[in-house]
N, C-alpha and C. Protein backbone atom coordinates (compact mmCIF):
# COMPACT_ATOMS: atom_id res chain seq x y z
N UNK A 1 0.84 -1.19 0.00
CA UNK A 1 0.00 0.00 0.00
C UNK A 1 0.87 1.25 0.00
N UNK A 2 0.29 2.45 -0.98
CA UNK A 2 1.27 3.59 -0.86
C UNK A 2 0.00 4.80 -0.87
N UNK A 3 -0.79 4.69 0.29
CA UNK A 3 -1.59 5.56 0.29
C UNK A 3 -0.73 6.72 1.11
N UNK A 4 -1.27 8.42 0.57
CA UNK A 4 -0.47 9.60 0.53
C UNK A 4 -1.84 9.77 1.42
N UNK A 5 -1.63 10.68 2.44
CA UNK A 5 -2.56 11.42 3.01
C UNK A 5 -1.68 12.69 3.74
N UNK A 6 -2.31 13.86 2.58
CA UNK A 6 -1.42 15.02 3.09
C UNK A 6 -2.53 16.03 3.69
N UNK A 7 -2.37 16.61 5.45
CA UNK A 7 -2.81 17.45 5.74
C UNK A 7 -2.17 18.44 6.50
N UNK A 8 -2.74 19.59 6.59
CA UNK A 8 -1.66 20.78 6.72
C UNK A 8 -2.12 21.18 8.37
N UNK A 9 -0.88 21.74 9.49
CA UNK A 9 -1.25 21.95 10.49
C UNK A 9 -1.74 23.03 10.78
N UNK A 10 -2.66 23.24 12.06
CA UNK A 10 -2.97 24.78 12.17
C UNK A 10 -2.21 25.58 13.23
N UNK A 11 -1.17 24.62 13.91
CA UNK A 11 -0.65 25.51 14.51
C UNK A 11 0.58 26.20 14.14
N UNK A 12 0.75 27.34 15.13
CA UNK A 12 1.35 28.49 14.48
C UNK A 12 2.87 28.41 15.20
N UNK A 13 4.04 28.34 14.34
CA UNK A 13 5.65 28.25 15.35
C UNK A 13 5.65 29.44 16.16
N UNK A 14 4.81 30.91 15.85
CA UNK A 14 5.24 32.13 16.50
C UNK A 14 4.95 31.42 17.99
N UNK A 15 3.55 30.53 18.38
CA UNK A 15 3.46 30.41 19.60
C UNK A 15 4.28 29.11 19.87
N UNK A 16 5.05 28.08 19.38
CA UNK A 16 5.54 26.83 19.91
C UNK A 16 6.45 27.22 21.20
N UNK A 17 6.51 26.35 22.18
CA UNK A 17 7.51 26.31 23.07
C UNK A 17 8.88 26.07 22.95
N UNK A 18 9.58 25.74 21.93
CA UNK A 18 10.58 25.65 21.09
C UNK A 18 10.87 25.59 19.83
N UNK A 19 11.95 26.04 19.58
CA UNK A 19 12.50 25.96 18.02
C UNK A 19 13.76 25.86 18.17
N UNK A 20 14.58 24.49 17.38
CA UNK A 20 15.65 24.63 17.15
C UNK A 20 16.38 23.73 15.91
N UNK A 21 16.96 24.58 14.98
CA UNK A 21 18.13 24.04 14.07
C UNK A 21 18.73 22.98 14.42
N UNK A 22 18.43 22.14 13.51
CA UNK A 22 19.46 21.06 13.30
C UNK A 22 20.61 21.29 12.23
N UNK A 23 21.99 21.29 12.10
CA UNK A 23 22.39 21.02 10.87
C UNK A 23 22.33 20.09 10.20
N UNK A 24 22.96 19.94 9.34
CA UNK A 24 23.17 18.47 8.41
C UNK A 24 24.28 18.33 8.98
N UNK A 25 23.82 16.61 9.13
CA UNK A 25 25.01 15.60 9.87
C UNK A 25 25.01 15.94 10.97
N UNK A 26 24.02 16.07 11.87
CA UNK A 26 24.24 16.49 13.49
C UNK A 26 22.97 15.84 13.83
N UNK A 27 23.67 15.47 15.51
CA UNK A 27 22.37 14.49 15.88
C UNK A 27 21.18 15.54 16.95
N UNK A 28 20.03 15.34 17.28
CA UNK A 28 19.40 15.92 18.06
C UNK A 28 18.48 15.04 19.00
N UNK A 29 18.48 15.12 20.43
CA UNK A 29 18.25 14.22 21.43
C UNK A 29 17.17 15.15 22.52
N UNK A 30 15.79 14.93 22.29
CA UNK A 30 14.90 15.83 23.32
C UNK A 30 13.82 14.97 23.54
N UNK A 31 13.38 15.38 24.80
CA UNK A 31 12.69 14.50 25.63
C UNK A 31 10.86 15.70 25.13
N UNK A 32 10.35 14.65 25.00
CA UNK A 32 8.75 15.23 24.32
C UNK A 32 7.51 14.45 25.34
N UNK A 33 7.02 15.62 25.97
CA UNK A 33 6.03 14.91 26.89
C UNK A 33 4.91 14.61 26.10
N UNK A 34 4.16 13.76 26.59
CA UNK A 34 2.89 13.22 26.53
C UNK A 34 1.58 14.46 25.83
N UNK A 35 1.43 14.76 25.33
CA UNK A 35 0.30 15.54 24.57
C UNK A 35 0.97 16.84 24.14
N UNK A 36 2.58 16.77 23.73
CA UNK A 36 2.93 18.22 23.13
C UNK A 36 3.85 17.84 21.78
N UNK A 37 2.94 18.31 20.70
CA UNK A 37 3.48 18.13 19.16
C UNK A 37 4.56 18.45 18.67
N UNK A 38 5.05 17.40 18.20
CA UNK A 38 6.88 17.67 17.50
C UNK A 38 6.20 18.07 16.07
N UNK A 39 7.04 18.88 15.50
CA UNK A 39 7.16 19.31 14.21
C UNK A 39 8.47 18.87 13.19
N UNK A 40 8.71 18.22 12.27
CA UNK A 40 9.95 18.45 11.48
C UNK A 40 9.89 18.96 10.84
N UNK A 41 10.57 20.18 10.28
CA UNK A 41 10.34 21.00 9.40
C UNK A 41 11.66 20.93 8.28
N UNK A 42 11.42 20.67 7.03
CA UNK A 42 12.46 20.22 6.29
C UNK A 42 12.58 21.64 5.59
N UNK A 43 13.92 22.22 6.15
CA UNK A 43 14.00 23.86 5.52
C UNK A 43 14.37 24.00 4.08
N UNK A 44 15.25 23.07 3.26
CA UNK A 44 15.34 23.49 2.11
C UNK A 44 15.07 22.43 1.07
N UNK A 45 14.59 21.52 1.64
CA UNK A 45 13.92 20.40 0.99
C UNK A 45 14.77 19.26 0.54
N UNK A 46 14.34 17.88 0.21
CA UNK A 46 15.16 16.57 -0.18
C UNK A 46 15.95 16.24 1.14
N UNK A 47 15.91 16.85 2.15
CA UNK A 47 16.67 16.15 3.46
C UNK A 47 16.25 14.93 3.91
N UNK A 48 16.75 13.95 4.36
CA UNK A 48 16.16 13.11 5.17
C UNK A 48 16.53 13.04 6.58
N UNK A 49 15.39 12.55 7.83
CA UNK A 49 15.86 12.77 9.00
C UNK A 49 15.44 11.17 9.41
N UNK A 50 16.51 10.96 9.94
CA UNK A 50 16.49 9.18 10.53
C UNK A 50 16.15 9.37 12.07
N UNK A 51 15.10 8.83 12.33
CA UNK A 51 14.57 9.38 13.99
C UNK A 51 13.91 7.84 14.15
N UNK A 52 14.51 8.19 15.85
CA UNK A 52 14.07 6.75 16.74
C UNK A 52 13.54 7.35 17.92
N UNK A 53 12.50 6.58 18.45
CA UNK A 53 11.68 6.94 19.74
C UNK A 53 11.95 5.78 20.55
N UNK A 54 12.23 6.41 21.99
CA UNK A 54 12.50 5.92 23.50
C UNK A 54 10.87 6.24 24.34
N UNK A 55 10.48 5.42 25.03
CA UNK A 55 10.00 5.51 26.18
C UNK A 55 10.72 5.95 27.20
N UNK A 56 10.21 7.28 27.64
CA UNK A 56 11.18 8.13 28.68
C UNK A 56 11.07 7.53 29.38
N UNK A 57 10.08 6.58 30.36
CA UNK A 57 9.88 6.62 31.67
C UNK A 57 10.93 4.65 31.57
N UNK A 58 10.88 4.57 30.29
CA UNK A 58 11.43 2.95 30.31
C UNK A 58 12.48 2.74 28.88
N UNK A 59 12.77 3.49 28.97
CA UNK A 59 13.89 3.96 27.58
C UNK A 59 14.44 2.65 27.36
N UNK A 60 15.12 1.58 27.55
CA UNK A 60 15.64 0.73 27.76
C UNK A 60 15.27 -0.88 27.36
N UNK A 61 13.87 -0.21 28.06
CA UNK A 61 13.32 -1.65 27.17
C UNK A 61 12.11 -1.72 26.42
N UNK A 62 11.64 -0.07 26.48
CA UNK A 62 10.38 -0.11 25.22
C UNK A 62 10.71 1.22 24.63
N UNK A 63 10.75 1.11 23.13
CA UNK A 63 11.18 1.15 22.16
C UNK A 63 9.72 1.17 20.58
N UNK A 64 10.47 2.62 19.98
CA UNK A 64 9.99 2.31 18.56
C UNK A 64 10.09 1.07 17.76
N UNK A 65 8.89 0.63 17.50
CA UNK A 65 8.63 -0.53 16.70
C UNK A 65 8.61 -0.44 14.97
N UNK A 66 9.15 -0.46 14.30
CA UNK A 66 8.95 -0.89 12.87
C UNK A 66 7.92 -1.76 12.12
N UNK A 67 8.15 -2.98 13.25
CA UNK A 67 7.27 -4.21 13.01
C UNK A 67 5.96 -4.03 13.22
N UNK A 68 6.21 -3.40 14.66
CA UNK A 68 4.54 -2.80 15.38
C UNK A 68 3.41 -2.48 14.62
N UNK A 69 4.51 -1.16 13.86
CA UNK A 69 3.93 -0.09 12.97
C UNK A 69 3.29 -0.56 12.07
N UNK A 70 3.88 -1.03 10.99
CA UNK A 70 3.39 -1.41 9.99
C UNK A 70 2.44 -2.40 9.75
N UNK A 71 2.10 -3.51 11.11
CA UNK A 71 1.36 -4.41 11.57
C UNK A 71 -0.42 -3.91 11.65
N UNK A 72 -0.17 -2.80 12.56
CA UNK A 72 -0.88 -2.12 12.70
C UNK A 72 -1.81 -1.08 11.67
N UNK A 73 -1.07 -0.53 10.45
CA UNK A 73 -1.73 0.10 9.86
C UNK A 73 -1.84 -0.51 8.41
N UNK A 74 -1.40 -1.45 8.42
CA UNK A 74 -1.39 -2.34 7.25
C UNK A 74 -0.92 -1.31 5.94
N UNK A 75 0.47 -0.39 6.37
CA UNK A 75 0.90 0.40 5.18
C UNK A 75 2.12 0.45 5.27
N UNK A 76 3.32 0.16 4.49
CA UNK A 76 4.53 0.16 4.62
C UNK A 76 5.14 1.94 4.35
N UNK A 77 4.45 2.79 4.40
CA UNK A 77 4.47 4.00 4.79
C UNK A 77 3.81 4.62 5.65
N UNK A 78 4.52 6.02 6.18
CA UNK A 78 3.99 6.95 7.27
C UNK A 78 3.21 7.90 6.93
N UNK A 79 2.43 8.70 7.02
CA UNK A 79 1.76 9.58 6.70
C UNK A 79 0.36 9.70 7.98
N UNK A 80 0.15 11.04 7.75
CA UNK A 80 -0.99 11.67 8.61
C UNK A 80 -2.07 10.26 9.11
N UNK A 81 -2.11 10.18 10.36
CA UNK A 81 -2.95 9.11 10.74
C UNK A 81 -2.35 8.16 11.09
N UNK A 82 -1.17 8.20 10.40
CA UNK A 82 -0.17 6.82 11.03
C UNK A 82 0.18 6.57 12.65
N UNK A 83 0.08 5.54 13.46
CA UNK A 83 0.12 5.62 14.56
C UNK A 83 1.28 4.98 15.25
N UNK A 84 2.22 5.44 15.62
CA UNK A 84 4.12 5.11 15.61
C UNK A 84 3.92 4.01 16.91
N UNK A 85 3.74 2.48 16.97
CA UNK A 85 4.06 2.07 18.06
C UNK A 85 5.02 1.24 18.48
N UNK A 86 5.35 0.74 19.76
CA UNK A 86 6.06 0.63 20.30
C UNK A 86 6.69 -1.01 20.49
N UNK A 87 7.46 -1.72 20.68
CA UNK A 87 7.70 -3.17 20.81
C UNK A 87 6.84 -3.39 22.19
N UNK A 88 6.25 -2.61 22.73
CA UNK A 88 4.95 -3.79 23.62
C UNK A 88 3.90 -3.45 23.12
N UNK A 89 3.64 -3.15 21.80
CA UNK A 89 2.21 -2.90 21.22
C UNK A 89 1.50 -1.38 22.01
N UNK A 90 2.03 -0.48 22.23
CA UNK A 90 1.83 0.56 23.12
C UNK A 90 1.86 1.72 21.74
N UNK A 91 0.48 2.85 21.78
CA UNK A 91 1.09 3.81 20.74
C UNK A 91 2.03 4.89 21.18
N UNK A 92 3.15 5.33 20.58
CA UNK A 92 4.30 6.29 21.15
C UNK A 92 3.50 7.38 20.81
N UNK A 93 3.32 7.12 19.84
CA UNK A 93 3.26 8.90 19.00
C UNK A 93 1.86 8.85 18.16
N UNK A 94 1.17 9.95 17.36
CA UNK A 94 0.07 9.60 16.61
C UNK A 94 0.85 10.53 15.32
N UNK A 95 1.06 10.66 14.05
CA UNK A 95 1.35 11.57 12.81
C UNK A 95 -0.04 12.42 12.66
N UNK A 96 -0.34 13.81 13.03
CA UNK A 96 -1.51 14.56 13.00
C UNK A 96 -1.46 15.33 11.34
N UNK A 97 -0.13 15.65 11.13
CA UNK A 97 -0.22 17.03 9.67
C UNK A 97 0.85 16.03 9.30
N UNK A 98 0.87 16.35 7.69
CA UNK A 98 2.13 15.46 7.21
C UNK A 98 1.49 16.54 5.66
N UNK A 99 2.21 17.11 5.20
CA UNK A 99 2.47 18.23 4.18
C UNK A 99 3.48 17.19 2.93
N UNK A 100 4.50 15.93 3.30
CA UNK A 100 4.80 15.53 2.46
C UNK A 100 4.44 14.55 1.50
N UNK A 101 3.84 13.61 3.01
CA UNK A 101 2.87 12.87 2.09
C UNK A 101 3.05 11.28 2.30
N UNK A 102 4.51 10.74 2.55
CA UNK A 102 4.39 9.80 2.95
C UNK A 102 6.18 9.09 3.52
N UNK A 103 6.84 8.67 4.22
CA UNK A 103 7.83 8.34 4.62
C UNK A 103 8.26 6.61 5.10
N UNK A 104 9.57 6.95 4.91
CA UNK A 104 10.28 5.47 4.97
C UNK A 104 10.05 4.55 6.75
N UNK A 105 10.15 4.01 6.43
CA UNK A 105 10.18 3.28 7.79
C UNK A 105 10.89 1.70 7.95
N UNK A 106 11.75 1.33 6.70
CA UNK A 106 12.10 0.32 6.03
C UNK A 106 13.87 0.47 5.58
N UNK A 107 13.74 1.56 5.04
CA UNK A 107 15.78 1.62 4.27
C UNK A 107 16.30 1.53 5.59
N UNK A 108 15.77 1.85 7.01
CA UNK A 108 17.36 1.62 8.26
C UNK A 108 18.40 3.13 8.06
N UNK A 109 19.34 3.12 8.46
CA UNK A 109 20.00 4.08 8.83
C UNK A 109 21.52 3.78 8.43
N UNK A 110 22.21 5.01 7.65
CA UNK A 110 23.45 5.02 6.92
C UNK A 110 24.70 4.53 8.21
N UNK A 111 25.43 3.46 7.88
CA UNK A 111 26.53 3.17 9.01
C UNK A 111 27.87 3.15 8.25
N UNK A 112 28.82 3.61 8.61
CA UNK A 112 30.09 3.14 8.02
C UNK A 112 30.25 2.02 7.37
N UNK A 113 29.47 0.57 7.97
CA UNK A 113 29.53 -1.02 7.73
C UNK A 113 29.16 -0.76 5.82
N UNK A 114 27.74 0.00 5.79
CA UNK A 114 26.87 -0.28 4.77
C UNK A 114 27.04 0.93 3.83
N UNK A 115 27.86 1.96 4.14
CA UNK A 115 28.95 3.01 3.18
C UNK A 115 29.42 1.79 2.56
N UNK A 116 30.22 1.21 3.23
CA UNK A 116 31.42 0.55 2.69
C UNK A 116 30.62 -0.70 1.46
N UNK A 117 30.06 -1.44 1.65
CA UNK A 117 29.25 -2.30 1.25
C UNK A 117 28.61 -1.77 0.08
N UNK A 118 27.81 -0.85 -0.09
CA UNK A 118 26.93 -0.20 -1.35
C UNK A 118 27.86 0.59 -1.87
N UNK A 119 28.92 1.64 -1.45
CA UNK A 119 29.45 2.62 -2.65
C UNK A 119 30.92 2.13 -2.65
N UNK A 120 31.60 1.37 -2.18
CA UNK A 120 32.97 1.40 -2.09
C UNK A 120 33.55 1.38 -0.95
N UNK A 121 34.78 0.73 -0.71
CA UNK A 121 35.79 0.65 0.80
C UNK A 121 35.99 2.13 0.68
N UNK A 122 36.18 2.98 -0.08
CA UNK A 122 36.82 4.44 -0.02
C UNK A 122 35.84 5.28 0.84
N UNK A 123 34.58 4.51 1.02
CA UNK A 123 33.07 5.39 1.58
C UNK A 123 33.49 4.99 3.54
N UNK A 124 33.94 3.88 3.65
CA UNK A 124 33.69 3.72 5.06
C UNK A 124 34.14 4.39 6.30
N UNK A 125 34.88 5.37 5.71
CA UNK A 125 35.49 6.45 6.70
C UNK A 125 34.21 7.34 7.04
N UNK A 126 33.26 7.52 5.77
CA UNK A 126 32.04 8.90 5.78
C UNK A 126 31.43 8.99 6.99
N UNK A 127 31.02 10.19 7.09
CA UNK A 127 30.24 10.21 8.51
C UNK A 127 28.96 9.50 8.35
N UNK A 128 27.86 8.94 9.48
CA UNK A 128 26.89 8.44 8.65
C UNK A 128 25.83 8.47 10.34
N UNK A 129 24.55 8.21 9.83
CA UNK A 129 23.69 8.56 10.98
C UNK A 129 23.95 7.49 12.11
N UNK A 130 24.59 6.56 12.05
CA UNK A 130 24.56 5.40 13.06
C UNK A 130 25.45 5.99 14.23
N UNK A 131 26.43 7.04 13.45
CA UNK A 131 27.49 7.59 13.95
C UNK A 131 27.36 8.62 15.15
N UNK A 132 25.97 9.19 14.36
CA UNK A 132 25.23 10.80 14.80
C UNK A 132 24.30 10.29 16.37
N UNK A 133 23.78 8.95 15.86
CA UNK A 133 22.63 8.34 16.87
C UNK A 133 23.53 7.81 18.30
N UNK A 134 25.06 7.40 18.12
CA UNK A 134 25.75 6.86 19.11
C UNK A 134 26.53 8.20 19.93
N UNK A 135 26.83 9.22 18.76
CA UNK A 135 27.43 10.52 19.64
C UNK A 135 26.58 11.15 20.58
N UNK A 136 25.09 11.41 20.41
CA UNK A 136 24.57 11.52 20.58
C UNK A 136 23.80 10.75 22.26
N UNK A 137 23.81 9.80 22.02
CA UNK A 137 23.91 8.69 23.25
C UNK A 137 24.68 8.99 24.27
N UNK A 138 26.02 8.73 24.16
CA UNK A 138 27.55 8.81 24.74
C UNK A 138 27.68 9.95 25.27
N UNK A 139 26.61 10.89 25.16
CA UNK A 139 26.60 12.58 25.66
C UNK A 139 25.40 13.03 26.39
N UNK A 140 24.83 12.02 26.54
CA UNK A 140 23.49 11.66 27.33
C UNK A 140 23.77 10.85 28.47
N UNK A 141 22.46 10.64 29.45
CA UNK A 141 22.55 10.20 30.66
C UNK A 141 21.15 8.88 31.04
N UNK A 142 21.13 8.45 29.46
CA UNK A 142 19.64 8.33 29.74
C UNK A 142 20.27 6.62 29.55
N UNK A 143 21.69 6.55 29.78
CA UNK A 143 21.91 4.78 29.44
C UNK A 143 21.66 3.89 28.32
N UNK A 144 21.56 4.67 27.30
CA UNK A 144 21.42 4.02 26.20
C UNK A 144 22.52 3.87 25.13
N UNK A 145 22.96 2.72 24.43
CA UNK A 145 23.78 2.55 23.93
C UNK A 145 23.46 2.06 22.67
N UNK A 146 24.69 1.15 22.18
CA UNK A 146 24.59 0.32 20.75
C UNK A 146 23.46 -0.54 20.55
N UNK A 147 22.87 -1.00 21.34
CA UNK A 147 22.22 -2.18 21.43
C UNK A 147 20.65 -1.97 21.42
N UNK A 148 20.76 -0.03 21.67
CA UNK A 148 19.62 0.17 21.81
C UNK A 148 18.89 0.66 20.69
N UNK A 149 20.05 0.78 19.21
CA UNK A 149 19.38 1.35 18.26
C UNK A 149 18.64 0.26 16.99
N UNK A 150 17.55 0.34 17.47
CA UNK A 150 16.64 -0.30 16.68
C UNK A 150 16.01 -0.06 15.13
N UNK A 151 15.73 -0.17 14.39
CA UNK A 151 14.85 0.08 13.09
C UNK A 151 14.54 1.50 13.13
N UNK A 152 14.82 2.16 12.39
CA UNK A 152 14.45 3.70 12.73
C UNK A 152 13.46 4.31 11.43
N UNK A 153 12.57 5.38 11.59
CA UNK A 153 12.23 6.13 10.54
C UNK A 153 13.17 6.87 10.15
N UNK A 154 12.83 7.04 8.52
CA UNK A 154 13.47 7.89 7.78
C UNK A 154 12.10 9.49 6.85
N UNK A 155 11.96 10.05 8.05
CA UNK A 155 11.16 11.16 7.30
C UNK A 155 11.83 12.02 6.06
N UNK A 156 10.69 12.07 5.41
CA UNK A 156 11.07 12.67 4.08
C UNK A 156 11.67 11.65 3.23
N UNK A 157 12.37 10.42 3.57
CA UNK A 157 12.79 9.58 2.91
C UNK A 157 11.67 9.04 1.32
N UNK A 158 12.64 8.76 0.37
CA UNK A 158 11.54 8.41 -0.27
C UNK A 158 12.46 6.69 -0.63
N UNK A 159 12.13 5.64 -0.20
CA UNK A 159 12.66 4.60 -1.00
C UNK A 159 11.24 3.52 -1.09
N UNK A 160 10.92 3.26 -2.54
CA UNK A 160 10.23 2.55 -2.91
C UNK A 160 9.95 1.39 -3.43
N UNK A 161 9.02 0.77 -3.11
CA UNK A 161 9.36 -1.01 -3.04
C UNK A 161 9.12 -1.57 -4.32
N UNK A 162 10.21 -2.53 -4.89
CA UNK A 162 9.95 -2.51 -5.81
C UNK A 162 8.85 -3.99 -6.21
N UNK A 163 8.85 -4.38 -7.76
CA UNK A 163 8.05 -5.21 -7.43
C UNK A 163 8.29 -6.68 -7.11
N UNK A 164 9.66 -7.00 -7.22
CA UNK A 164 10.55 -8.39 -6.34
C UNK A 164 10.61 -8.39 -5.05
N UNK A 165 10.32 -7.18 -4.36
CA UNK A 165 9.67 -6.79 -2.84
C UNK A 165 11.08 -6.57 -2.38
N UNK A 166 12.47 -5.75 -3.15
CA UNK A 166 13.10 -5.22 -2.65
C UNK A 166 13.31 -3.47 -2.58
N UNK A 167 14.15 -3.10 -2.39
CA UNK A 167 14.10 -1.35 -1.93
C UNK A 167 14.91 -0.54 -2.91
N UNK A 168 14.40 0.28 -3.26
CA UNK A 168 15.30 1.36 -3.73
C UNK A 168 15.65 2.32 -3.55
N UNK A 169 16.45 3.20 -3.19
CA UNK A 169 16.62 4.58 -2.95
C UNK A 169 16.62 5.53 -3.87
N UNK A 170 15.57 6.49 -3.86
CA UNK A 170 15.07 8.04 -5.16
C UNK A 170 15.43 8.55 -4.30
N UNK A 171 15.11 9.69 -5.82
CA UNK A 171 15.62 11.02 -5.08
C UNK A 171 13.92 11.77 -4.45
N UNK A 172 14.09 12.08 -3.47
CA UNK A 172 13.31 12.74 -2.09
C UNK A 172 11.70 13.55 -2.60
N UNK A 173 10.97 13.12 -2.19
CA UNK A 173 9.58 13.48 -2.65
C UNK A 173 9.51 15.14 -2.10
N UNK A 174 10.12 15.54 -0.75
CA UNK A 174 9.60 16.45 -0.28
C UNK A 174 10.57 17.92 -0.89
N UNK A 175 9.64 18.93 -0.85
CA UNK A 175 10.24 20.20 -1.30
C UNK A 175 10.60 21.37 0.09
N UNK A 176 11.53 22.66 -0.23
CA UNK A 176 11.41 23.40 1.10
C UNK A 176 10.12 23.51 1.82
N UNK A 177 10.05 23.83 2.89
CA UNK A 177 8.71 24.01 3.75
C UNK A 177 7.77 22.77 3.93
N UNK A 178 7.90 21.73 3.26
CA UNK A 178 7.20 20.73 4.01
C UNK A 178 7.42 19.99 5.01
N UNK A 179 6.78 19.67 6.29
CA UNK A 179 6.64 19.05 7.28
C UNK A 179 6.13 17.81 7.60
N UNK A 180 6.16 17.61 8.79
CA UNK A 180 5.39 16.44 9.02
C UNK A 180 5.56 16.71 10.62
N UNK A 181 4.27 16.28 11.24
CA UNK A 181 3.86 16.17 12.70
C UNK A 181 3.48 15.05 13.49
N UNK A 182 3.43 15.28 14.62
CA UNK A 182 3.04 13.98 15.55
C UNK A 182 3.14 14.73 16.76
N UNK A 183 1.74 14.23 17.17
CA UNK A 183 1.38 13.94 19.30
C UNK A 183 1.95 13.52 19.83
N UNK A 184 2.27 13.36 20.86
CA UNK A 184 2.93 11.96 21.56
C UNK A 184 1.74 12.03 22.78
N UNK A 185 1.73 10.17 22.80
CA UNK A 185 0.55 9.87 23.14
C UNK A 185 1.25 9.22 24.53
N UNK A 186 2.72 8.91 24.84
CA UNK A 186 2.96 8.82 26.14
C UNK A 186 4.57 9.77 25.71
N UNK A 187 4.88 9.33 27.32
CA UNK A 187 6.26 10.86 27.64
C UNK A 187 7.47 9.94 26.48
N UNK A 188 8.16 10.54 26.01
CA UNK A 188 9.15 9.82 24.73
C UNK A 188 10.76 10.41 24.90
N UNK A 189 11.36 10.08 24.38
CA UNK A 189 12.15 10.51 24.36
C UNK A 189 13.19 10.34 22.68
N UNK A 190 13.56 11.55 21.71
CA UNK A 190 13.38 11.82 20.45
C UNK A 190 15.20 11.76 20.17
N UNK A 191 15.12 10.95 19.41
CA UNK A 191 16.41 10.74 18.60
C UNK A 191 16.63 11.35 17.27
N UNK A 192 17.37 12.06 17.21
CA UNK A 192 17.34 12.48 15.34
C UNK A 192 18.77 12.40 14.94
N UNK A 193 18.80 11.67 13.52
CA UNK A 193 20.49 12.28 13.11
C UNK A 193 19.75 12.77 11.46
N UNK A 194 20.26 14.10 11.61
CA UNK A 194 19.76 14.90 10.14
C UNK A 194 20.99 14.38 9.37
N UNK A 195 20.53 13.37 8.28
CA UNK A 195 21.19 12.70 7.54
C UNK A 195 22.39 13.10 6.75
N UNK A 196 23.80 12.91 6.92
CA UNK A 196 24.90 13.38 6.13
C UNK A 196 25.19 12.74 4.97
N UNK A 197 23.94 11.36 4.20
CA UNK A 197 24.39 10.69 3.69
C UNK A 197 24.86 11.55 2.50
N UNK A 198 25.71 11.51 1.39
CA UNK A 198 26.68 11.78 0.38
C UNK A 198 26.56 10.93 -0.89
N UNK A 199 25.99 9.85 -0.49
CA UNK A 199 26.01 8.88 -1.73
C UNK A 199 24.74 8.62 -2.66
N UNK A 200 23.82 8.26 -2.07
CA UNK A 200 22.45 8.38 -2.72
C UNK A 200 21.59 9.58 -2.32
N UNK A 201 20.77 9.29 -3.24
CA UNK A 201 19.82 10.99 -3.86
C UNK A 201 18.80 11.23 -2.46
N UNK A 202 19.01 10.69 -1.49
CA UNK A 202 18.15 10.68 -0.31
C UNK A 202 18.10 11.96 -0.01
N UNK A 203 18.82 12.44 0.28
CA UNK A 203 19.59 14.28 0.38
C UNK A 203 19.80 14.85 -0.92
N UNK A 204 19.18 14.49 -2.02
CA UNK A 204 20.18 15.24 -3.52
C UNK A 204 21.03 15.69 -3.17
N UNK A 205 22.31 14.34 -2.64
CA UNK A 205 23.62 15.02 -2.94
C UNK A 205 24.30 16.16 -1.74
N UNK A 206 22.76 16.55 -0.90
CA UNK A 206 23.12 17.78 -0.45
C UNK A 206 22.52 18.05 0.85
N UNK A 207 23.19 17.52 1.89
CA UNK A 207 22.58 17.43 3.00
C UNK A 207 22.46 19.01 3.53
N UNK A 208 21.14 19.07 4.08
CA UNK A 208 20.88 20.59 4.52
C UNK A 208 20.38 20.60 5.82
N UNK A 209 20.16 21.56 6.92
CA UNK A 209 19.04 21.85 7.90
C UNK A 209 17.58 21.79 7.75
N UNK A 210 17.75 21.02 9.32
CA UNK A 210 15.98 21.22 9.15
C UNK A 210 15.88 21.92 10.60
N UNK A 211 14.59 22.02 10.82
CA UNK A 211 14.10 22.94 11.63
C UNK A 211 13.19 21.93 12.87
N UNK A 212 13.20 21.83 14.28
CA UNK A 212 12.46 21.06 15.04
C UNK A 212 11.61 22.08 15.83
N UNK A 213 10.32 21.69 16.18
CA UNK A 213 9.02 22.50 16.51
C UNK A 213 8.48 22.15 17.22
N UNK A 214 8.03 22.28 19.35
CA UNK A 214 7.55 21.47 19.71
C UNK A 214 6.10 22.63 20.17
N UNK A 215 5.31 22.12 20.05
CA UNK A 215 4.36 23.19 21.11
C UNK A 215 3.31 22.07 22.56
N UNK A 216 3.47 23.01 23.77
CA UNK A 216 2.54 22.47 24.57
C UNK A 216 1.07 22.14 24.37
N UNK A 217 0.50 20.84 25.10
CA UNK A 217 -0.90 20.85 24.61
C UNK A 217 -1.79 23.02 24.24
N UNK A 218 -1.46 23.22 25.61
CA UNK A 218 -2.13 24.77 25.65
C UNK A 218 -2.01 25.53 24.58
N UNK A 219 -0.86 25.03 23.95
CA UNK A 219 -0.75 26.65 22.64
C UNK A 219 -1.21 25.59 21.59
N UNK A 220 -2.15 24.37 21.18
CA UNK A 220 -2.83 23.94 20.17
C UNK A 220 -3.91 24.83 19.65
């Protein structure tokens, strides 16, 4: 199934409780309570952002599901309505606005191992999100390590299945200014590495900033 369901949010960043820049190739690690909306905001478009969700209160052992997910909505894409859950069947998050239309949840996340493997031994030095998700960790207090990085989304990602039921990587559905949103339906805790990949069209080539947006239930 590749159903698109694009709807636009009404809330406004002048009132969100935060805003902050990501660059390209940098990881971002924030804790998102229970009924206050994350925003990704893809600033100049074709970025991809590889993001994994923690259970704050149990980080450790419940965890964004892949399997969950897709079990559940019977769609091997994300989009508005999609409901992000968890390896105990628990929903993390709900997708409320999604402006792009539909995202990966399947390609996994760029590692030195799989540089090396798809473009060449000359690639395995590159920086890559597995890299971004562990620096990221190692600078945190929340005890999470290698073991803890599971199947991750790839927003904005566009890789499409082909019809031997393997994957391909295009170049990026989304343009500047489109977003994508989500509730969180218990307290979470938000992993991002804004993708440095270099090799495929995931980024055209050109990894850029995106923009993160949270607002409290009150300013909905």
């Amino acid at each position: 199934m590749t159903g698109i369901h694009l709807m636009e949010s009404p809330l406004d960043p002048a009132k969100a409780a935060c805003r902050e820049v990501v660059p390209a190739g940098e990881p971002w690690l924030k804790e998102l309570r229970r009924g206050q909306t994350l925003r990704i905001l893809d600033l100049e478009g074709n970025q991809a952002v590889d993001t994994l969700f923690y259970s704050l209160e149990r980080p450790t052992v419940e965890r964004y599901s892949a399997i969950d997910t897709l079990q559940a909505q019977g769609n091997v894409y994300l989009t508005t309505g999609t409901k992000l859950m968890s390896n105990e069947g628990n929903v993390m998050l709900t997708i409320t606005a999604d402006t792009c239309g539909r995202h990966d949840t399947l390609g996994g996340a760029c590692a030195a191992e799989s540089n090396q493997v798809r473009y060449g031994l000359e690639k395995k030095p590159m920086h890559s999100c597995r890299d971004s998700f562990l620096r990221a960790l190692s600078e945190s207090d929340y005890g999470l390590g290698k073991r803890d990085l599971a199947s991750n989304i790839n927003f904005f990602m566009n890789v499409p299945l082909t019809p031997e039921g393997g994957l391909t990587f295009e170049d990026g559905i989304s343009d500047a200014g489109k977003y994508v949103e989500m509730r969180a339906e218990m307290d979470v805790l938000v992993l991002v590495s804004n993708c440095p990949q270099l090799n495929n069209p995931c980024n055209a080539y050109n990894p850029t900033p995106v923009e993160m947006i949270i607002w409290d239930p009150t300013e909905h």
